[in-house]
Structure formats: C-alpha cells, structure tokens
Protein backbone atom coordinates (compact mmCIF):
# COMPACT_ATOMS: atom_id res chain seq x y z
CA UNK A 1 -11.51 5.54 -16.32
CA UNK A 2 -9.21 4.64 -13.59
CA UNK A 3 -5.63 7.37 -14.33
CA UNK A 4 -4.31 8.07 -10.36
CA UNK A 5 -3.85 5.15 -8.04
CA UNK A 6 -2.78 5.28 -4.57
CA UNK A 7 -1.68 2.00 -3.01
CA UNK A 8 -1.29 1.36 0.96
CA UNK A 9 0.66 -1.58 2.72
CA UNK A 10 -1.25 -1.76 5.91
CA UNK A 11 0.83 -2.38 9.26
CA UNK A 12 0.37 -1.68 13.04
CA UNK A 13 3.40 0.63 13.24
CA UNK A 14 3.82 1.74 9.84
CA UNK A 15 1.98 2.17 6.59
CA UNK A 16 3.49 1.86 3.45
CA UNK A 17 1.90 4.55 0.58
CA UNK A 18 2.87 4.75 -2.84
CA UNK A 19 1.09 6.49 -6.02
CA UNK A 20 0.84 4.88 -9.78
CA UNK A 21 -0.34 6.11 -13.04
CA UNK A 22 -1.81 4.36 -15.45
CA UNK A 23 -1.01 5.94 -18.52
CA UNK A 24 2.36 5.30 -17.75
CA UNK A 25 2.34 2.04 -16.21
CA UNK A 26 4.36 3.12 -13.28
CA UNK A 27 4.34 3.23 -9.66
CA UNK A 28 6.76 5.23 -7.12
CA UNK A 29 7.16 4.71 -3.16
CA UNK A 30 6.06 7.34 -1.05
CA UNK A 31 6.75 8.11 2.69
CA UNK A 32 5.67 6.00 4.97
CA UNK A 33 3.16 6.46 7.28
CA UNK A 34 3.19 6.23 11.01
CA UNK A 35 0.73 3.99 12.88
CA UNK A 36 0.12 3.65 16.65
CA UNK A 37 -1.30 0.55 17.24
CA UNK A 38 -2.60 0.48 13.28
CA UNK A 39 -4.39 3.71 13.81
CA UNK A 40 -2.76 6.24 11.15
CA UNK A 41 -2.92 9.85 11.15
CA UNK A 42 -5.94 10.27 9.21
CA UNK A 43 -5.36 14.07 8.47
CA UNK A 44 -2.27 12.81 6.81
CA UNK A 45 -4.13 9.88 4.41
CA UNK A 46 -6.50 13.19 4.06
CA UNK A 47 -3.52 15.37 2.30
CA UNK A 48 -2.21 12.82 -0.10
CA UNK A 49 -5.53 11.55 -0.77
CA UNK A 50 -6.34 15.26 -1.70
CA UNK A 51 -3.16 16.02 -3.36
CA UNK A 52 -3.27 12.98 -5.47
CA UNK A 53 -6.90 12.81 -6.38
CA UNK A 54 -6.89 9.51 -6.96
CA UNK A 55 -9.41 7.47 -9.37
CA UNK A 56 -8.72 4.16 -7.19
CA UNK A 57 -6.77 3.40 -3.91
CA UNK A 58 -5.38 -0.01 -3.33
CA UNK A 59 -5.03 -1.76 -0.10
CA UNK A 60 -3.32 -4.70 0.46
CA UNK A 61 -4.47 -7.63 2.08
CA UNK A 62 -2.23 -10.07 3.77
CA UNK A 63 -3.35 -13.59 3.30
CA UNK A 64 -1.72 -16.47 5.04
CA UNK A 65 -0.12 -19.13 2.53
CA UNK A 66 -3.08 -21.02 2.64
CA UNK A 67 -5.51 -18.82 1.54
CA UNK A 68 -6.93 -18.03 5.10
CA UNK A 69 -7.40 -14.51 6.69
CA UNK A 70 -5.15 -13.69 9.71
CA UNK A 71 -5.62 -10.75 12.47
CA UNK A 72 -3.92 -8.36 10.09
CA UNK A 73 -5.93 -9.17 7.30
CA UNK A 74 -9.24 -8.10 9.40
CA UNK A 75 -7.53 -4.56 10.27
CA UNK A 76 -6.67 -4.41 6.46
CA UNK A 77 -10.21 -4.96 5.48
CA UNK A 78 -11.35 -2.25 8.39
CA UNK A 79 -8.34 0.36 7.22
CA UNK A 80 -9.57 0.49 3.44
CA UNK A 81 -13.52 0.33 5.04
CA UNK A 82 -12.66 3.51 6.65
CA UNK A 83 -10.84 4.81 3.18
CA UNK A 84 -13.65 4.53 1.42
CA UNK A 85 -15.99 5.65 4.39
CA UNK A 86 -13.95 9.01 5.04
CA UNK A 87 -13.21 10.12 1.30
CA UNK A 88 -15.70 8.69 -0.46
CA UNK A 89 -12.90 6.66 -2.70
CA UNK A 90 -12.92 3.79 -4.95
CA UNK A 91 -10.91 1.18 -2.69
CA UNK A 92 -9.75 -2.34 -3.91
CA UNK A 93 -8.79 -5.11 -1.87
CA UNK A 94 -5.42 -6.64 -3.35
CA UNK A 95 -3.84 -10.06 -2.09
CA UNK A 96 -0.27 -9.01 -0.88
CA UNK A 97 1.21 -12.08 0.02
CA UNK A 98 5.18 -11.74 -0.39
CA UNK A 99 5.36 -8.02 -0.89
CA UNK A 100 7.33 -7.41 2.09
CA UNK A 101 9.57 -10.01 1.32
CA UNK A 102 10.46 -8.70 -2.13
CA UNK A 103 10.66 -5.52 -0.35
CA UNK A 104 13.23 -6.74 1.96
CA UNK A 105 15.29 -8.12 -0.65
CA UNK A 106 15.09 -5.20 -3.53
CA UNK A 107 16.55 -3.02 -0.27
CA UNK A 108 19.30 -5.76 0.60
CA UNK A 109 20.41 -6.19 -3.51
CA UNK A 110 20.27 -2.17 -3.90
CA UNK A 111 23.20 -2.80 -1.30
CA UNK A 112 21.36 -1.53 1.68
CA UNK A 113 21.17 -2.67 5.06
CA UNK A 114 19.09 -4.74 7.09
CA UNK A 115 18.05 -1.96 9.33
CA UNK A 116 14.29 -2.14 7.71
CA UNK A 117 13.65 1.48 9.87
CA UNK A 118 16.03 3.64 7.92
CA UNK A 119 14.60 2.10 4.79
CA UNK A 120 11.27 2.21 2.88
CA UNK A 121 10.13 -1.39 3.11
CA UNK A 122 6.80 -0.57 3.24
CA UNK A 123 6.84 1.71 0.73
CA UNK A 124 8.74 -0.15 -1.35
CA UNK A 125 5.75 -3.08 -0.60
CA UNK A 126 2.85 -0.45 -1.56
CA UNK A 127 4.64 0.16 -4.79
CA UNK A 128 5.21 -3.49 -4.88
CA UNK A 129 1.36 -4.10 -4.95
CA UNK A 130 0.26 -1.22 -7.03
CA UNK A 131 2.58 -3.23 -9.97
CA UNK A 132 1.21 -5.70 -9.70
CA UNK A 133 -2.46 -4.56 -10.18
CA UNK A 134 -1.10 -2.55 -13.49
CA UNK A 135 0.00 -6.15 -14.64
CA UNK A 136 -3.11 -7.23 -14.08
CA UNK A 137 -5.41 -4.70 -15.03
CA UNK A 138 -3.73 -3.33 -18.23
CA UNK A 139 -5.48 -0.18 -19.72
C-alpha cells in the first residue's frame, strides 16, 4: 500500500521536491534542488529518497496544451528513468501542465514577489502535483 510519496517538478536549473502522505491526504514543499544543465545532484535525490523511504515517487511531466511531448518532457521521462534505475523506486509519470503557473500565483496572492529565485516555485509546483495525484488516487 502506497503511505510516503515523494513528488519532483523536473527543470534544467532547478528541481522542485516535495513529500505527501497518504493517510493524511497532505503534501508539503521541500527545498529545491539544484540542476546544471538538468543534471541534479544525485547524492542529494539519494538522501531524501533514503530519509523519506518512499512507497511511490512522482514526476511530473510537462505536456504542451495540445497533448504533445516537448524537449522537457523527454528529460522528464529520462530523470524519473534514472529514479527508478538508481533506487529501485516505484516512479509515476504525472501530467503537470499548469503547475508552475498556479505556483507563480499562490506565491504572488501569499503577497510575495515576483522574484521566482527567492521563492519556492518549484517546490510549491511538486507539491502542486503530488495533490493532485491524492485527488485522484484516494486511499
């Protein structure tokens, strides 16, 4: 039975991590992660992956309005390939159109500013999608 989830909001310069439980129905941002080029530090996704234990770890997957797959969404598919590939995780594939954009405007109607780099967007995105699989997926 899935408990511990661990969602990521993959980018090229940062990654967005959050962690959800089911039994609660809840979800919290994380720190994000930093990515060079999309490469993370994979000793890092190592140390929350073992402090977490997670039963299933999310990855979102940005599809174009239309359905189609972009660049991004290939590295996305790669990213959680390697996830699963390196910890022997469950990972899910989770369409993550929009997140950012709610992300963006939770921060701005909390008050805060549009300086996205002092903020948890990302995070805030990660968390975003991890909701919405709960909704989805209810116990």
């Amino acid at each position: 039975m899935i408990k511990t989830l661990l969602a990521f909001d993959y980018g090229t310069r940062n990654i967005g991590v959050a962690v959800g439980q089911r039994i609660s129905s809840s979800a919290s941002p994380l720190t994000p992660l930093k990515a060079k080029d999309g490469v993370p530090d994979w000793n890092h996704i190592e140390k929350i992956i073992a402090d977490w234990k997670p039963d299933l770890v999310l990855v979102g997957l940005p599809l174009n309005m239309d359905d189609t797959e972009s660049e991004l969404s290939i590295r996305a598919r790669k990213f959680a390939n390697r996830i699963h590939g390196r910890f022997g995780v469950k990972v899910e594939l989770v369409d993550e159109r929009l997140t950012s954009f709610e992300a963006k405007g939770e921060v701005m109607s909390r008050g805060g500013s549009r300086d996205y780099k002092n903020n948890p967007v990302d995070s805030i995105a990660a968390r975003l999608i991890l909701e919405g699989w709960l909704e989805k997926n209810p116990s």
